[in-house]
Each structure stands twice: as C-alpha cells, then as structure tokens.
C-alpha atoms as a PDB file:
ATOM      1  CA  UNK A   1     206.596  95.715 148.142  1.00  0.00           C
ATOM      2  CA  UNK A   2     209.862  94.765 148.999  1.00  0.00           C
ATOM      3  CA  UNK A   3     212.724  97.096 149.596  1.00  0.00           C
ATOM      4  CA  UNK A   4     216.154  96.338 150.450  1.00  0.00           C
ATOM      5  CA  UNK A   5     218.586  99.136 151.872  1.00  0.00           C
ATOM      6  CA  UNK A   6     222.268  99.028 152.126  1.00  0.00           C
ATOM      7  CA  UNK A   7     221.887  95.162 153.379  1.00  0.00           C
ATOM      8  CA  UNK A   8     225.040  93.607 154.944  1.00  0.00           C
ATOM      9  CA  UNK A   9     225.699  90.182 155.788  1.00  0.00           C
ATOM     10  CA  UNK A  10     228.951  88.258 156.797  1.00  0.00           C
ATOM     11  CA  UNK A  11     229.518  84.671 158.110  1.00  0.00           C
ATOM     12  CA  UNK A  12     231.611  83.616 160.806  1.00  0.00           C
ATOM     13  CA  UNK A  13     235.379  84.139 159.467  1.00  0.00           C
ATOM     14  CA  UNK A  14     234.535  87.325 157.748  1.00  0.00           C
ATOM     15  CA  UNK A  15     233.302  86.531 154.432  1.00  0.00           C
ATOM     16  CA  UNK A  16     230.712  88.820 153.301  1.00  0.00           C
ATOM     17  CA  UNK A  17     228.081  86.690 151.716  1.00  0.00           C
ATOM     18  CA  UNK A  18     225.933  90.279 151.153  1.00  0.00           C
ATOM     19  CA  UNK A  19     227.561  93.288 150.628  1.00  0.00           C
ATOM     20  CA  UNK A  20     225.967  96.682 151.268  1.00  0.00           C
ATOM     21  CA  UNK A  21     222.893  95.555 148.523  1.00  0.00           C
ATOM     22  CA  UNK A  22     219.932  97.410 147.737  1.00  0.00           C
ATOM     23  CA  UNK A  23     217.036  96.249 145.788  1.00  0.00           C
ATOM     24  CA  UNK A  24     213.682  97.638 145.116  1.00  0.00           C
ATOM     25  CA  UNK A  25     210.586  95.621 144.326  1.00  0.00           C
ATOM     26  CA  UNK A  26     207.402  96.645 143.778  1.00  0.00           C
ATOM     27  CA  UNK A  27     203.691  95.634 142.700  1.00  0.00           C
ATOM     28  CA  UNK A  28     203.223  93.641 139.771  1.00  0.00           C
ATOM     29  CA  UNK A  29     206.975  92.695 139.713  1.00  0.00           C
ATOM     30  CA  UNK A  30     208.386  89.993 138.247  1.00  0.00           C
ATOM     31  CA  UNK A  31     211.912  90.291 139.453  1.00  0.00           C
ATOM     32  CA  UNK A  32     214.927  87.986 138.469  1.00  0.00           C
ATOM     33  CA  UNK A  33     217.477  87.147 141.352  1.00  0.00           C
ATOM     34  CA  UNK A  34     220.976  85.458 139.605  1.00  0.00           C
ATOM     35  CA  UNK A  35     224.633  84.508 140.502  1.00  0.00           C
ATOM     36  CA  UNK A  36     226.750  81.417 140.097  1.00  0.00           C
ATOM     37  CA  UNK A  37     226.663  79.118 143.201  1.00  0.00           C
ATOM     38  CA  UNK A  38     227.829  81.167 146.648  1.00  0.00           C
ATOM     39  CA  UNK A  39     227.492  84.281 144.869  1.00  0.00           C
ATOM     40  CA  UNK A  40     224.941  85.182 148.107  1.00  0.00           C
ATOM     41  CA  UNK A  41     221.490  84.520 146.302  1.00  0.00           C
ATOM     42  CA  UNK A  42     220.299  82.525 149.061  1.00  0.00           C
ATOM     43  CA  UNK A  43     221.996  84.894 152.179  1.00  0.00           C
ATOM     44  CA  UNK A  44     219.773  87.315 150.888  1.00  0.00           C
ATOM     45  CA  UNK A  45     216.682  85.339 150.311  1.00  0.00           C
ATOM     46  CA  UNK A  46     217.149  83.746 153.800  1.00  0.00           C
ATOM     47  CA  UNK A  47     217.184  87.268 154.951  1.00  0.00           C
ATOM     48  CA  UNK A  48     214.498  88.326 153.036  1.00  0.00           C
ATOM     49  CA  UNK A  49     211.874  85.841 154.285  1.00  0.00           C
ATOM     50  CA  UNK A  50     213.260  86.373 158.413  1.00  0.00           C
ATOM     51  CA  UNK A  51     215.499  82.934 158.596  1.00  0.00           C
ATOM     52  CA  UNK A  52     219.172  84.858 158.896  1.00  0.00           C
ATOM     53  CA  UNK A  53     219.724  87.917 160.676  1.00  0.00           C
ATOM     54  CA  UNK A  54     222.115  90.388 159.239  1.00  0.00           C
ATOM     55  CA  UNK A  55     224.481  92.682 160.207  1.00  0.00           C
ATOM     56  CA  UNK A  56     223.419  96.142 158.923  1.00  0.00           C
ATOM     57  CA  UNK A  57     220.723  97.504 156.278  1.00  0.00           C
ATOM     58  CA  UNK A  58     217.110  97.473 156.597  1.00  0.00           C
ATOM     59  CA  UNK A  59     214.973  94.867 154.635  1.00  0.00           C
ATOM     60  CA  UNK A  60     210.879  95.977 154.437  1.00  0.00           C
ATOM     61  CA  UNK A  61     208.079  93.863 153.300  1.00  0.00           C
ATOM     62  CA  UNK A  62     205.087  96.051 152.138  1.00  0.00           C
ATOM     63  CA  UNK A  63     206.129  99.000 154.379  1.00  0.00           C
ATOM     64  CA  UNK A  64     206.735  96.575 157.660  1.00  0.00           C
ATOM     65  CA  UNK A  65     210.585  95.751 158.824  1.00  0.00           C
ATOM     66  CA  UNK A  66     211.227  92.446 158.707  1.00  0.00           C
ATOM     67  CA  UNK A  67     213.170  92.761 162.107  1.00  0.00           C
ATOM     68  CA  UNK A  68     210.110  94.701 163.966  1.00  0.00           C
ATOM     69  CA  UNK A  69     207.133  92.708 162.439  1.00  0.00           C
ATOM     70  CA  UNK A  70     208.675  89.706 161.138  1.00  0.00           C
ATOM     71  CA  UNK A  71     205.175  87.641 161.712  1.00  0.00           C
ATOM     72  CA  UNK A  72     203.056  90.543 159.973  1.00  0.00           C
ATOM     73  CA  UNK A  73     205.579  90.065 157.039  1.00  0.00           C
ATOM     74  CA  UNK A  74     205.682  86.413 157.099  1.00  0.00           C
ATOM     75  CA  UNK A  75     201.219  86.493 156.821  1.00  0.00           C
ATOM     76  CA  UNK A  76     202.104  88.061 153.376  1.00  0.00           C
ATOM     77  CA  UNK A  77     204.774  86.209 152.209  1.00  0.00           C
ATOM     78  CA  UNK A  78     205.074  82.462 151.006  1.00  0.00           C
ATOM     79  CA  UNK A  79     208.617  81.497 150.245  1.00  0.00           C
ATOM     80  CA  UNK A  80     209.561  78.045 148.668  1.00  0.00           C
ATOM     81  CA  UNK A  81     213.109  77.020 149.400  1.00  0.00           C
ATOM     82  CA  UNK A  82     215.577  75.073 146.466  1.00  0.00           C
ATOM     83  CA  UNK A  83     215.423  72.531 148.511  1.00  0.00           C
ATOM     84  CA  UNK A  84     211.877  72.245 150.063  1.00  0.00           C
ATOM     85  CA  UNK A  85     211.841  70.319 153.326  1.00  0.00           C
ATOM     86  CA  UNK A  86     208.489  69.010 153.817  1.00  0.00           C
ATOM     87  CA  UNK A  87     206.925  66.739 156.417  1.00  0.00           C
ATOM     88  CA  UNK A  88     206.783  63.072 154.861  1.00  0.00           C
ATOM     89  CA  UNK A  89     205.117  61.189 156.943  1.00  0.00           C
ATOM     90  CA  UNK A  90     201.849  63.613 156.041  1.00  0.00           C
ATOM     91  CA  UNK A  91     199.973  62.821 153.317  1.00  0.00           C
ATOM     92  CA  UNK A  92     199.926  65.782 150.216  1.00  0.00           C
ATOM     93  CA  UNK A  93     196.585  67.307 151.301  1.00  0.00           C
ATOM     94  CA  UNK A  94     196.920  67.022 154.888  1.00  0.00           C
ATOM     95  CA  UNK A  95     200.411  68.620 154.069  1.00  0.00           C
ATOM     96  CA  UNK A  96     198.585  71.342 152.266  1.00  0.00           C
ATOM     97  CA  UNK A  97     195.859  71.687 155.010  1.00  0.00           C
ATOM     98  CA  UNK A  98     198.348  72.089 157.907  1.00  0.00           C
ATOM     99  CA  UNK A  99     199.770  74.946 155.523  1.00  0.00           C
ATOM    100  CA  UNK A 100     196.202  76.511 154.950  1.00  0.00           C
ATOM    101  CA  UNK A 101     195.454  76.204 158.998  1.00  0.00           C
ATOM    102  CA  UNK A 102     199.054  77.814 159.771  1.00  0.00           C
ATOM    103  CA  UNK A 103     197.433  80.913 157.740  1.00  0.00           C
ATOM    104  CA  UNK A 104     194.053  80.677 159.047  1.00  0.00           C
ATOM    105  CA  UNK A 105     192.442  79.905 155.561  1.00  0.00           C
ATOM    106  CA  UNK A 106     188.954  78.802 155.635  1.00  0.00           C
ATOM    107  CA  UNK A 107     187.606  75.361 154.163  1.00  0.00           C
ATOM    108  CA  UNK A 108     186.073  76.796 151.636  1.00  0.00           C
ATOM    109  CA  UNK A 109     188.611  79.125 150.199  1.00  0.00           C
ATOM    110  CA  UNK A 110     191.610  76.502 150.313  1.00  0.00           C
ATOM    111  CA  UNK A 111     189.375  73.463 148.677  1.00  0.00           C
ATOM    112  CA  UNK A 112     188.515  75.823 146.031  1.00  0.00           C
ATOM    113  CA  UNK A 113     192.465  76.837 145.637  1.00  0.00           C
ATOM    114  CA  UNK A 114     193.618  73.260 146.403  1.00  0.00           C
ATOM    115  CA  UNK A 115     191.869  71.986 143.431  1.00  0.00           C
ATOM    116  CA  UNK A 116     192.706  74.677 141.021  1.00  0.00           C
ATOM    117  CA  UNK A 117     196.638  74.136 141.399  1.00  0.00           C
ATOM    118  CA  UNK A 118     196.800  70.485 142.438  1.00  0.00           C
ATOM    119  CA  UNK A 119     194.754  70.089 139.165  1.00  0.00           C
ATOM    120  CA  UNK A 120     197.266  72.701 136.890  1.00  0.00           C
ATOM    121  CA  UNK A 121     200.200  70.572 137.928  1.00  0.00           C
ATOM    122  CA  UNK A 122     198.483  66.938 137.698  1.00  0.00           C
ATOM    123  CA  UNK A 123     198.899  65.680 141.479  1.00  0.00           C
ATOM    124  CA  UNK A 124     195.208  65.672 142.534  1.00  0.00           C
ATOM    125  CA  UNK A 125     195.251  62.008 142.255  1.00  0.00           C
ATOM    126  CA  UNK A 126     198.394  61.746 144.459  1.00  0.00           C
ATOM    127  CA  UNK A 127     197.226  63.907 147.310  1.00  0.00           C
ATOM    128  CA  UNK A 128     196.218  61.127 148.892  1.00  0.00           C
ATOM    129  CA  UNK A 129     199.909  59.488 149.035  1.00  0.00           C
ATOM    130  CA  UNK A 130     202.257  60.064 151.945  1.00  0.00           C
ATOM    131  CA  UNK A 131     204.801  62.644 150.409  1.00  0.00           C
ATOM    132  CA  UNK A 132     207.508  60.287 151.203  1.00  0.00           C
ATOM    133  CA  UNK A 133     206.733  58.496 147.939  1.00  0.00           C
ATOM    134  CA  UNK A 134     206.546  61.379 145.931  1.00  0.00           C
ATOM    135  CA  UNK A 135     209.286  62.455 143.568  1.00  0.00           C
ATOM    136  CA  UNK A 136     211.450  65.255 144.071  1.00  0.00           C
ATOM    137  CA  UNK A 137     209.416  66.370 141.238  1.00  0.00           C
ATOM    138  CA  UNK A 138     206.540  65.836 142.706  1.00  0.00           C
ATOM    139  CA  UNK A 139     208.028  67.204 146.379  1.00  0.00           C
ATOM    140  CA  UNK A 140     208.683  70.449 144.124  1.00  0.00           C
ATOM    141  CA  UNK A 141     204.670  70.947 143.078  1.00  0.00           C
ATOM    142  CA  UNK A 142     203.414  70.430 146.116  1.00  0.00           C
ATOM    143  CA  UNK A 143     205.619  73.037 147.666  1.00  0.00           C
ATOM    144  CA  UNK A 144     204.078  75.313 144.555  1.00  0.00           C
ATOM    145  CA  UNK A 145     200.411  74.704 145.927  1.00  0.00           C
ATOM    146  CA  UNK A 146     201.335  75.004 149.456  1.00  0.00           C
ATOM    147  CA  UNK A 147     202.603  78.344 148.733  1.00  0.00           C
ATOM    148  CA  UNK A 148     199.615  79.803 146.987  1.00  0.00           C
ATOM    149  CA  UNK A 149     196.824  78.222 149.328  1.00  0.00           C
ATOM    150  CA  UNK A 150     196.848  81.568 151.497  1.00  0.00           C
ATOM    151  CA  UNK A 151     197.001  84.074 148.671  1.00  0.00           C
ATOM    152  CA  UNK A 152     200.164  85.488 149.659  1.00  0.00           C
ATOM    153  CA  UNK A 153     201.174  89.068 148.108  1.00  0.00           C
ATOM    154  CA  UNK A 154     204.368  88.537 147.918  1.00  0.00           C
ATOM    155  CA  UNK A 155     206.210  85.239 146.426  1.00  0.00           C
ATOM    156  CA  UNK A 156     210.003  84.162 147.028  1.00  0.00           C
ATOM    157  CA  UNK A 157     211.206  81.458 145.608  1.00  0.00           C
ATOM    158  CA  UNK A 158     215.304  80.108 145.569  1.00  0.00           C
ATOM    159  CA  UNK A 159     215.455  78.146 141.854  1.00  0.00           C
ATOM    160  CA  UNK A 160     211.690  77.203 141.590  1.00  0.00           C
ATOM    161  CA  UNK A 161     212.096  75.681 138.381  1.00  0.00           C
ATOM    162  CA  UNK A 162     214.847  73.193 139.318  1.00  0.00           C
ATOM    163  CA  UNK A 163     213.235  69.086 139.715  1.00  0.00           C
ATOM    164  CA  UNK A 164     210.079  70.289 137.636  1.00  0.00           C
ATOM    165  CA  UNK A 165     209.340  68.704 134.064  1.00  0.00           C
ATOM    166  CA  UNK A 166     208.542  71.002 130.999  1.00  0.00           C
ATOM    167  CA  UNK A 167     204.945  71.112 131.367  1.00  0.00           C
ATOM    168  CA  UNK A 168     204.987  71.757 135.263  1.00  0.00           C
ATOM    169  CA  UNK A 169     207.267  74.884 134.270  1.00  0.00           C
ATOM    170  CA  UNK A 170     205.224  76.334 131.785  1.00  0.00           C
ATOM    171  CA  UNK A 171     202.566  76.344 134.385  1.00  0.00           C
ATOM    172  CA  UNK A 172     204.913  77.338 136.964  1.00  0.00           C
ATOM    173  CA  UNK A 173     205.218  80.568 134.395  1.00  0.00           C
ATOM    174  CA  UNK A 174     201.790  80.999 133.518  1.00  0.00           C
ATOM    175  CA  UNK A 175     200.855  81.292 137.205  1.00  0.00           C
ATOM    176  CA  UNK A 176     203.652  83.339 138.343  1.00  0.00           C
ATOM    177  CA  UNK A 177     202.596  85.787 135.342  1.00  0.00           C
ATOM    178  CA  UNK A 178     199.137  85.999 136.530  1.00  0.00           C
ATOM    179  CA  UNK A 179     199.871  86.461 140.053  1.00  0.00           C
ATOM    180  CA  UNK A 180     202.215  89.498 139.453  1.00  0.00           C
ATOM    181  CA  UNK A 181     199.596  90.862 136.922  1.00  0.00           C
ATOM    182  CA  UNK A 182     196.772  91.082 139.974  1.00  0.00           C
ATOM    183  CA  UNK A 183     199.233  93.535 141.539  1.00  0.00           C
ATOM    184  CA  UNK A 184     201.392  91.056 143.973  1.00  0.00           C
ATOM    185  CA  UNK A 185     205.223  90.870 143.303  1.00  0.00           C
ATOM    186  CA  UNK A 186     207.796  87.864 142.535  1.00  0.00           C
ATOM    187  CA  UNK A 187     211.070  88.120 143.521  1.00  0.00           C
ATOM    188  CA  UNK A 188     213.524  84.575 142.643  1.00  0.00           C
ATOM    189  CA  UNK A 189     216.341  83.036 141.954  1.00  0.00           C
ATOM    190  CA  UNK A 190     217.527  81.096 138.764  1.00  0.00           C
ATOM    191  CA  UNK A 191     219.660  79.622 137.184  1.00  0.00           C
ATOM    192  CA  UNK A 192     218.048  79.402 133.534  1.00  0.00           C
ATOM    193  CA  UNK A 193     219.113  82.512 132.264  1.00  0.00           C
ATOM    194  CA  UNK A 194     216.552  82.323 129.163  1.00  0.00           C
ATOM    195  CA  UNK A 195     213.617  82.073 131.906  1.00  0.00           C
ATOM    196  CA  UNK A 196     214.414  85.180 133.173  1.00  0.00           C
ATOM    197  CA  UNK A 197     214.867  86.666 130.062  1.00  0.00           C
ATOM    198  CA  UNK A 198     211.358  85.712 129.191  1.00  0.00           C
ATOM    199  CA  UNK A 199     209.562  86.291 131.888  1.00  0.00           C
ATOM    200  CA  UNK A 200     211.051  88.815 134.292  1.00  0.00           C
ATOM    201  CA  UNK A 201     210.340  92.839 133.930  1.00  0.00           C
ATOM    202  CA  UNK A 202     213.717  93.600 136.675  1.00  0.00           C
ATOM    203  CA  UNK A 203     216.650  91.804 137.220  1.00  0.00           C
ATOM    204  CA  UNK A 204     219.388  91.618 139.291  1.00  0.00           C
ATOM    205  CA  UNK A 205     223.341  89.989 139.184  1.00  0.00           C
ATOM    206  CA  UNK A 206     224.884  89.116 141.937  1.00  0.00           C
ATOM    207  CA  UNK A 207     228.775  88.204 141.896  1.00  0.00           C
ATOM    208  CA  UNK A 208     230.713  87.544 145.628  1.00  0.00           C
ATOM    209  CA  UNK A 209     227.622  89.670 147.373  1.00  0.00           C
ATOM    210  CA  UNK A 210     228.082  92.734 145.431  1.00  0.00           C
ATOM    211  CA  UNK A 211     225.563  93.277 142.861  1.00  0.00           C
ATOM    212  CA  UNK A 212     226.869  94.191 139.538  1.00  0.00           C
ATOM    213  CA  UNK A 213     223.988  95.076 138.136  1.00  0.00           C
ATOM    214  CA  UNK A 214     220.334  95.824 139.074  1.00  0.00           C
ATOM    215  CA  UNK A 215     217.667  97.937 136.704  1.00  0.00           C
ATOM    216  CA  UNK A 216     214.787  96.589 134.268  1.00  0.00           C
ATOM    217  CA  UNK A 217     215.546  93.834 131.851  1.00  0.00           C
ATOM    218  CA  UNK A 218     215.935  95.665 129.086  1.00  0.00           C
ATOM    219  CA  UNK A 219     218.202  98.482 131.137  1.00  0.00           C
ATOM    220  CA  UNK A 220     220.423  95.057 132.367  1.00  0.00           C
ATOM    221  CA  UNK A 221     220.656  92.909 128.688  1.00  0.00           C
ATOM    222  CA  UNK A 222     220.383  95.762 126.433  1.00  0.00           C
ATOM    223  CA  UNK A 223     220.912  94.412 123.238  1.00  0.00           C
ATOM    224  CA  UNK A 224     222.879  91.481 124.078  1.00  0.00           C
ATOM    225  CA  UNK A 225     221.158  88.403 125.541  1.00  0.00           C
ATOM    226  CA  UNK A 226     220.975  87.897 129.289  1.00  0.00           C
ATOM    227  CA  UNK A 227     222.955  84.951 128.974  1.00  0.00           C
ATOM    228  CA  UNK A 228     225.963  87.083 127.527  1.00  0.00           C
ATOM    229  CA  UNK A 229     225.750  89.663 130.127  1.00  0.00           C
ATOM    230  CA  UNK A 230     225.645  87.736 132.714  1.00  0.00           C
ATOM    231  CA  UNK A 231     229.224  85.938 131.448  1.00  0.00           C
ATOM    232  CA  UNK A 232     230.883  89.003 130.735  1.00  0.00           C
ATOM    233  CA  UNK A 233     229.594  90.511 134.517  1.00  0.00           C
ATOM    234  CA  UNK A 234     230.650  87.057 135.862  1.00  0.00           C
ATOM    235  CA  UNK A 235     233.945  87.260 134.335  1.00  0.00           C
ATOM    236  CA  UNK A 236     234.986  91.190 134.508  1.00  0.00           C
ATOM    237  CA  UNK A 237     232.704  92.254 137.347  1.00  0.00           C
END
C-alpha cells in the first residue's frame, strides 16, 4: 500500500536527511518507523504524505505516485503530524466537520464516526469548546478523530502517542489494531520502543537517513528486545 524506492532527499547545504531508502508496506500492516531526533523520520514522512519534494526515488501510495496523483493519494491517506496544527478559533466539531467536508463525507456517515471516537477518547463533551482551550492532550485526540472521520486506507502518523495519557493510548492501540486488521495499513513513528515492540508486525531503524535495518519484528529484534537493538544499531550502525 505504500512502497518506497531508492528515496533520496537532501537539504540545502548538502546534508542528506534520506538516503537512497526503500520501504515496503502493505495491507494489514502495522509498521514501526524509529530513529533518534534528525535521524530523517519526519523527511520521509513529509515526503510520504506530498509536503517535501525529493530529489530522486519514487514513493507510491496504493499503486498511484505521489508526484503524478498526489490528490488521489492524499483522498486515501490521513496523516497526523507530532505537532498537529489545528485551527483554534473553530470549535472541536466544527473542526472535525470542516475535515469531514474537505473529504466529501456525508452527515450521516461522519455523525455516526464522530461519536464513536470522540466517545473512545472522552471529548464528546468538549466538542463544543473552541480548541484553543483544549490541552495539548486534548489538541492530540482530536487530531486522532479528525483523521479517521473519512475512513482513510492508509494512516501516517509522526509520534502519535506523544501528549496522550495512558488510557487515550491504549485506545490509540486498540484502534490502530483494528484498523490494520480490516485490511488498511499503519505506517509511524515512535519513540517508545516497547510500543512498537507490542504492537507493530514490520519495523524499520533509521540512523543519519540510512536505514540500518528494515524486515518483520521478529526478523529486526530477534531474540533481544527492540530496545537493545535499537542501541547497539544506534551506536555501531
């Protein structure tokens, strides 16, 4: 569902935040994206989801290139930045309805989906506050929900789990697991090591844009933890 060949990117100056990366996700996909800070996560993801161009490589999204078809790939794809930036002077449900219009979702189908989410992460009684009150927290969840009101096949997400409280993950998890398991894909970045562990079937390390290693979980940790691999790549690789 998404496939990533031989992608190259480099910043002004000539460092390479991507370099010459391929990455293969398909259906049902729960795929773990990790690197310390700068190690080109977010280059990629930004390239990924059409916001940075790059230099060579070809990047596809459910057989389309994201450089041909970029708004064909962008109607299957909801992608929640680590820092969402969302409009605060809307309120969280006209927030979520300007989403739902943007994707052409009818009244119906998104009140029905609204509800479901906005009730597994507790903020259906604060949909009616402008979102510049909200927490960061709270900023976080309603990103969540905004992403899933168009039942989008494919998910990208840079550090979903970062602002939200124990109980918000867990149903972060739970609906991430379910989502993959009707066929769509998850591809994301993290930083909690023993979350992808859990919960990710792939994953992928990242060190200076090269990626030092890339293959199922079990093919990546062996019998080590992920934790422990992921030091030992850091500090050899």
């Amino acid at each position: 569902m998404i496939k990533i060949v031989n992608v190259t990117k480099t910043y002004k100056g000539g460092k390479k935040a991507v370099d010459n990366v391929s990455i293969n996700v398909e259906a049902g996909d729960i795929f773990g994206f990790i690197g310390h800070n700068g190690a080109g996560k977010t280059s990629l993801i930004k390239a990924i989801v059409g916001i940075h161009e790059f230099d060579s490589g070809v990047i596809e999204i459910n057989g389309m290139d994201i450089k041909k078809d970029p708004i064909k790939c962008k109607s299957i794809t909801a992608y929640i930045p680590d820092n969402p930036d969302l409009y605060e002077h809307l309120t969280g449900i006209q927030y979520l309805n300007f989403v739902a219009d943007i994707f052409n979702v009818s009244a119906n189908e998104r009140s029905k989906l609204i509800e479901k989410y906005a009730d597994d992460f507790e903020i259906t009684n604060s949909l009616g506050d402008l979102i510049s009150s909200y927490s960061h927290g709270m900023k976080q969840k309603l990103a969540i929900i905004s992403a899933f009101v168009h039942s989008p096949k494919i998910l990208i997400l840079d550090e979903p789990f970062v602002g939200l409280d124990p109980k918000a993950a867990h149903v972060l998890k739970t609906i991430m697991s379910d989502f993959c398991a009707k066929g769509n894909c998850i591809f994301f970045s993290t930083h909690v090591l023993d979350v992808a562990e859990k919960l990710c079937n792939k994953i992928a390390i990242i060190k200076e844009g090269k990626l030092l290693a890339n293959g199922t979980t079990d093919e990546v940790k062996g019998t080590n933890s992920l934790e422990n691999v992921f030091l030992e790549l850091i500090d050899n690789g």
